[in-house]
Protein backbone atom coordinates (compact mmCIF):
# COMPACT_ATOMS: atom_id res chain seq x y z
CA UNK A 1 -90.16 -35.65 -157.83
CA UNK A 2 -92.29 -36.87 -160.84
CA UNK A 3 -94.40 -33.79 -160.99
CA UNK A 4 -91.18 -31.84 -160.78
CA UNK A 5 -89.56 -33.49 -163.75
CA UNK A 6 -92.35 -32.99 -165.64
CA UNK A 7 -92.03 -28.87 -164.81
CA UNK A 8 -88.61 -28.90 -166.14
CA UNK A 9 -89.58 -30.82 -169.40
CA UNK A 10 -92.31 -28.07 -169.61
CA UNK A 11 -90.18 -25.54 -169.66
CA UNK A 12 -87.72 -27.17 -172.41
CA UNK A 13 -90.17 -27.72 -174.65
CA UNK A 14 -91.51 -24.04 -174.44
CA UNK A 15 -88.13 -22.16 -174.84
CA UNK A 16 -87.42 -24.63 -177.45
CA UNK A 17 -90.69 -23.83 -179.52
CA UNK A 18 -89.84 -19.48 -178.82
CA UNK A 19 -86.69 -19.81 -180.20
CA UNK A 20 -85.91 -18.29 -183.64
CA UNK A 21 -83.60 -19.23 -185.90
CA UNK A 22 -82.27 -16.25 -187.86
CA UNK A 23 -80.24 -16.86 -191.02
CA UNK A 24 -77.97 -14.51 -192.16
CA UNK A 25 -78.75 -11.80 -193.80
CA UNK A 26 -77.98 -12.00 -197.90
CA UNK A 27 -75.83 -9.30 -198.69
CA UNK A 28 -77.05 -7.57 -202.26
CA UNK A 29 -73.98 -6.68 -204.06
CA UNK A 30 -73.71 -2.87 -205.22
CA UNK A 31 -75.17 -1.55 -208.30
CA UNK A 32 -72.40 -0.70 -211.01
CA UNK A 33 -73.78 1.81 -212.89
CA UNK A 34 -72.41 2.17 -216.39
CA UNK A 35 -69.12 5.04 -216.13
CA UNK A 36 -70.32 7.37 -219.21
CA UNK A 37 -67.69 8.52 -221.47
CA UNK A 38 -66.17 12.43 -220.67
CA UNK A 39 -66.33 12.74 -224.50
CA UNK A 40 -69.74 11.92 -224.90
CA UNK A 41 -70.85 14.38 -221.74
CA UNK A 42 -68.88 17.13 -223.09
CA UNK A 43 -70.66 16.73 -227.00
CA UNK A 44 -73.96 16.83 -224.89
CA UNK A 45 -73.36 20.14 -222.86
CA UNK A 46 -72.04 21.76 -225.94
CA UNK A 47 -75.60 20.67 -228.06
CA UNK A 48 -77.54 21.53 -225.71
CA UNK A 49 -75.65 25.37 -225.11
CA UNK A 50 -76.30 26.04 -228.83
CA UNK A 51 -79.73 25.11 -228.20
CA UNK A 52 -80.09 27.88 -225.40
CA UNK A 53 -77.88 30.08 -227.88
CA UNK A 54 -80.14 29.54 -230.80
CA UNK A 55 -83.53 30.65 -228.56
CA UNK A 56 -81.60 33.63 -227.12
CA UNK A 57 -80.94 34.70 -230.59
CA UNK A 58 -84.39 33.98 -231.87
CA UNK A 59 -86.14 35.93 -228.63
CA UNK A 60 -83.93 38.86 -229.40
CA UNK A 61 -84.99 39.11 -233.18
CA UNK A 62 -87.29 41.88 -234.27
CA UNK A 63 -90.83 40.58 -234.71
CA UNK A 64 -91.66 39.27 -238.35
CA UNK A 65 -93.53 41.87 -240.43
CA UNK A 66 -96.29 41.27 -243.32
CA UNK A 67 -94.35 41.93 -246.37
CA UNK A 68 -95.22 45.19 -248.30
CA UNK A 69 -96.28 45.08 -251.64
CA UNK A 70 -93.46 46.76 -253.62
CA UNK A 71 -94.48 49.73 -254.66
CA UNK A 72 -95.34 50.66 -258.72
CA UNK A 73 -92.33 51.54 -260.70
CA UNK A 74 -92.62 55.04 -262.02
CA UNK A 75 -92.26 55.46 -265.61
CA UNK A 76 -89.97 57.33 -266.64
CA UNK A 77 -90.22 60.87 -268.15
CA UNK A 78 -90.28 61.59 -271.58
CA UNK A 79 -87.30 63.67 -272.85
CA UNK A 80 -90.03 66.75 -273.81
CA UNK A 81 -91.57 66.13 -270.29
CA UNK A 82 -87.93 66.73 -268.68
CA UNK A 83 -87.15 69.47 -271.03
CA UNK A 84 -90.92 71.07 -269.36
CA UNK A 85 -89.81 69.80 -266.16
CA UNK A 86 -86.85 71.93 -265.81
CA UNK A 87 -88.28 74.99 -267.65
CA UNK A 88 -90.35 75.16 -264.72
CA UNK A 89 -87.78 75.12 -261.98
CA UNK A 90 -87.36 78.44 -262.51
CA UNK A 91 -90.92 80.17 -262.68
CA UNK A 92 -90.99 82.86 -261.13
CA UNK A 93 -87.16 84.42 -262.62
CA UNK A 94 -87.28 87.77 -263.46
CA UNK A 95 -87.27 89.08 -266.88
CA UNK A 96 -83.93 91.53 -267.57
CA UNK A 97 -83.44 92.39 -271.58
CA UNK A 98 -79.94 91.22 -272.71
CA UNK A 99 -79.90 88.68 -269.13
CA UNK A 100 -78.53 85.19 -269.74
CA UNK A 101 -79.70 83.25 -266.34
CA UNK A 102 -80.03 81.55 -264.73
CA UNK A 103 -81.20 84.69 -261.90
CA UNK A 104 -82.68 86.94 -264.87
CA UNK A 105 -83.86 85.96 -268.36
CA UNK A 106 -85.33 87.34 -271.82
CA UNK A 107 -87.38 85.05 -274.04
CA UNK A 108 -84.64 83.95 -276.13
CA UNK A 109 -81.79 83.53 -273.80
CA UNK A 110 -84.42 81.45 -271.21
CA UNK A 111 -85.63 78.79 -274.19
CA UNK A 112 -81.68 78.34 -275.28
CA UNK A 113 -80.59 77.97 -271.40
CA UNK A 114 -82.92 75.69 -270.64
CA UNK A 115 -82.32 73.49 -274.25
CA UNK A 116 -78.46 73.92 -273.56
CA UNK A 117 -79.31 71.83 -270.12
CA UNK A 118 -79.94 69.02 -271.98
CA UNK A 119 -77.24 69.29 -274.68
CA UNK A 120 -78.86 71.01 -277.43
CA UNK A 121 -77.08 74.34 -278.76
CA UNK A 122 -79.77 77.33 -280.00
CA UNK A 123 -78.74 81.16 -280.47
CA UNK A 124 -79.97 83.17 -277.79
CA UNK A 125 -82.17 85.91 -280.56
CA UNK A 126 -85.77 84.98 -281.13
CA UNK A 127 -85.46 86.01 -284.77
CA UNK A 128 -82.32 82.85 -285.27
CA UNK A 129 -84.23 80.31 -283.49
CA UNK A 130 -87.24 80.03 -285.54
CA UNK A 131 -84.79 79.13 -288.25
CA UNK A 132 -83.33 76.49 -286.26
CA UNK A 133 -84.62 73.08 -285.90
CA UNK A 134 -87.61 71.27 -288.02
CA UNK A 135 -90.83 73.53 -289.08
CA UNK A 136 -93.75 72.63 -287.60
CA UNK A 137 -96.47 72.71 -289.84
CA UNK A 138 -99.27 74.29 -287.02
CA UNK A 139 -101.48 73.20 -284.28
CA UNK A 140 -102.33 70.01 -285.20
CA UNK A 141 -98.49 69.28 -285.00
CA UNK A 142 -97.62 70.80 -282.19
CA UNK A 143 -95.65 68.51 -279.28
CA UNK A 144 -94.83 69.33 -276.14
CA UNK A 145 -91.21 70.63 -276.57
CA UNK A 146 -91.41 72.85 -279.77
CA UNK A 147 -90.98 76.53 -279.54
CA UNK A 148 -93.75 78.74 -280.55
CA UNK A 149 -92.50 82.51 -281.78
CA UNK A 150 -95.06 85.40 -281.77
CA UNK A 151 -94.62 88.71 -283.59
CA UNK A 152 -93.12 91.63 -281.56
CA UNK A 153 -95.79 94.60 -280.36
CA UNK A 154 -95.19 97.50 -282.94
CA UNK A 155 -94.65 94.95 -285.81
CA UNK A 156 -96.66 91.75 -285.63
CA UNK A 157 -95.45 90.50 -288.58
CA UNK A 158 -91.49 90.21 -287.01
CA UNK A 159 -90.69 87.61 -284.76
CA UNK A 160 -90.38 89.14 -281.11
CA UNK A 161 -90.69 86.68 -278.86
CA UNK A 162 -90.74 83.06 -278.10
CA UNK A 163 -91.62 80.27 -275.30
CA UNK A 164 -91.80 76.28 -275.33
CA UNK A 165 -94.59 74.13 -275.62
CA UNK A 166 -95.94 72.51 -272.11
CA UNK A 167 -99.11 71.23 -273.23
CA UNK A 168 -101.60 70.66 -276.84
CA UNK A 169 -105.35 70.75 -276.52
CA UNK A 170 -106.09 69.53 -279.77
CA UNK A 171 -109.70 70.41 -279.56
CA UNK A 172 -109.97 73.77 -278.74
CA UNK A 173 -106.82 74.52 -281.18
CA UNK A 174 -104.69 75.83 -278.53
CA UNK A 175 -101.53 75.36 -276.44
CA UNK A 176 -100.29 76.19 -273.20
CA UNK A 177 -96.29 77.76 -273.42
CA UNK A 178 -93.66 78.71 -270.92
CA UNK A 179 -91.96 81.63 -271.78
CA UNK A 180 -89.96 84.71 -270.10
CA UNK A 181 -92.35 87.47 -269.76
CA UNK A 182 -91.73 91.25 -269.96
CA UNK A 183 -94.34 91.80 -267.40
CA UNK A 184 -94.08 88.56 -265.40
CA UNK A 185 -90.71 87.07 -265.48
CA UNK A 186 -91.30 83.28 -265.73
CA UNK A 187 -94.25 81.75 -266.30
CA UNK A 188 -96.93 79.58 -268.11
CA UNK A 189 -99.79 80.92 -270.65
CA UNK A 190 -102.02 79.86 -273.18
CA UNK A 191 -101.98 80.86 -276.95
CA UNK A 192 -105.74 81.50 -276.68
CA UNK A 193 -105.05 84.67 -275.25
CA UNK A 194 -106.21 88.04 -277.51
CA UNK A 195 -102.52 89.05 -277.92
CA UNK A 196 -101.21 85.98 -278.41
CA UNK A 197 -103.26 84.54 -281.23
CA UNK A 198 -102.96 87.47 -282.75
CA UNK A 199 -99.33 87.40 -283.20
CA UNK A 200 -98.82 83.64 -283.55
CA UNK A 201 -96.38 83.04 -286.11
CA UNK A 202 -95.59 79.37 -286.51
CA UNK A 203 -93.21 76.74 -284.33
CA UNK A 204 -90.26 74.73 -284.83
CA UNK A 205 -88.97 71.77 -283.22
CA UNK A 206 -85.37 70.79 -281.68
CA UNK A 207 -86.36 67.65 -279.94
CA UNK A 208 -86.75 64.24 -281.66
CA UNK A 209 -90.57 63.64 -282.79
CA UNK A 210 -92.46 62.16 -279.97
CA UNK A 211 -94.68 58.86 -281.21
CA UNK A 212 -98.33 60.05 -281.13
């Protein structure tokens, strides 16, 4: 009886000492997040489109060249090198006695069509033009521009032809002239030649004087 009573107290004192209390479980209340304002999100998607906008725009942009230096103004011409300038456009023109241009010339009529271009009125007969305009005392004068006259073939004293100055070489004492040629229609020479320094007979000048 005793050793049975002591069995049972045994057994008491063991479930006692296995059982666990278990306390309730604390219950963590939510986490409120802050509510953000619809305002503020919609300021922020806008921002940050432009930003994709504004790289877009910058990827589609032409690479950046090295900037060129500009390059040198050109002076501009001289009114005698414009008067040269256009007496040259037509090298080449045929010669025709009597012809007033621009397709056929003689020496007179090609020096007053080509002065008329730039608003200067000469006769179209050798022998009137080298009374027109300012004498030119001789080749030390000389400026591109002036009209040189030459005798005529039978009489080399009479004025029988005439051309415009392109060029002075003050050393040699010569000049080179444009002039309507019998022979070669338009064209460039240089007083130095036989039958033209023979039959030189002086210049005159329907430009302003060019600064030397």
């Amino acid at each position: 009886m005793k050793k049975g009573f002591i069995l049972v107290l045994f057994a008491l004192a063991v479930l006692s000492c296995g059982t666990v209390r278990r306390q309730p479980a604390t219950q963590q209340a939510p986490v409120q997040l802050p509510l953000e304002d619809p305002a503020e999100i919609a300021r922020s998607e806008e921002r940050a489109q432009q930003v994709l906008d504004s790289i877009e725009k910058i990827k589609s942009m032409p690479p950046v060249q090295a900037a060129q230096p500009a390059p040198p103004k050109e002076e501009s011409l001289s009114l005698a090198d414009q008067v040269i300038a256009y007496a040259r456009s037509f090298l080449g023109t045929p010669y025709k006695l009597g012809a007033r241009g621009p397709k056929q010339f003689d020496c007179s009529s090609y020096t007053s069509y080509v002065f008329r271009h730039f608003g200067y009125e000469i006769t179209s007969y050798s022998q009137r033009q080298f009374h027109e305009g300012r004498e030119v005392a001789g080749y030390s004068e000389l400026q591109k521009g002036d009209l040189v006259f030459f005798g005529k073939r039978g009489k080399v004293r009479d004025i029988g032809h005439v051309g415009i100055v392109v060029s002075v070489d003050e050393e040699r004492g010569s000049f080179t002239f444009i002039h309507a040629s019998v022979s070669k229609g338009v064209t460039e020479e240089t007083s130095s030649q036989p039958y033209f320094l023979m039959r030189y007979m002086g210049a005159r000048r329907i430009l302003p004087d060019q600064p030397r």
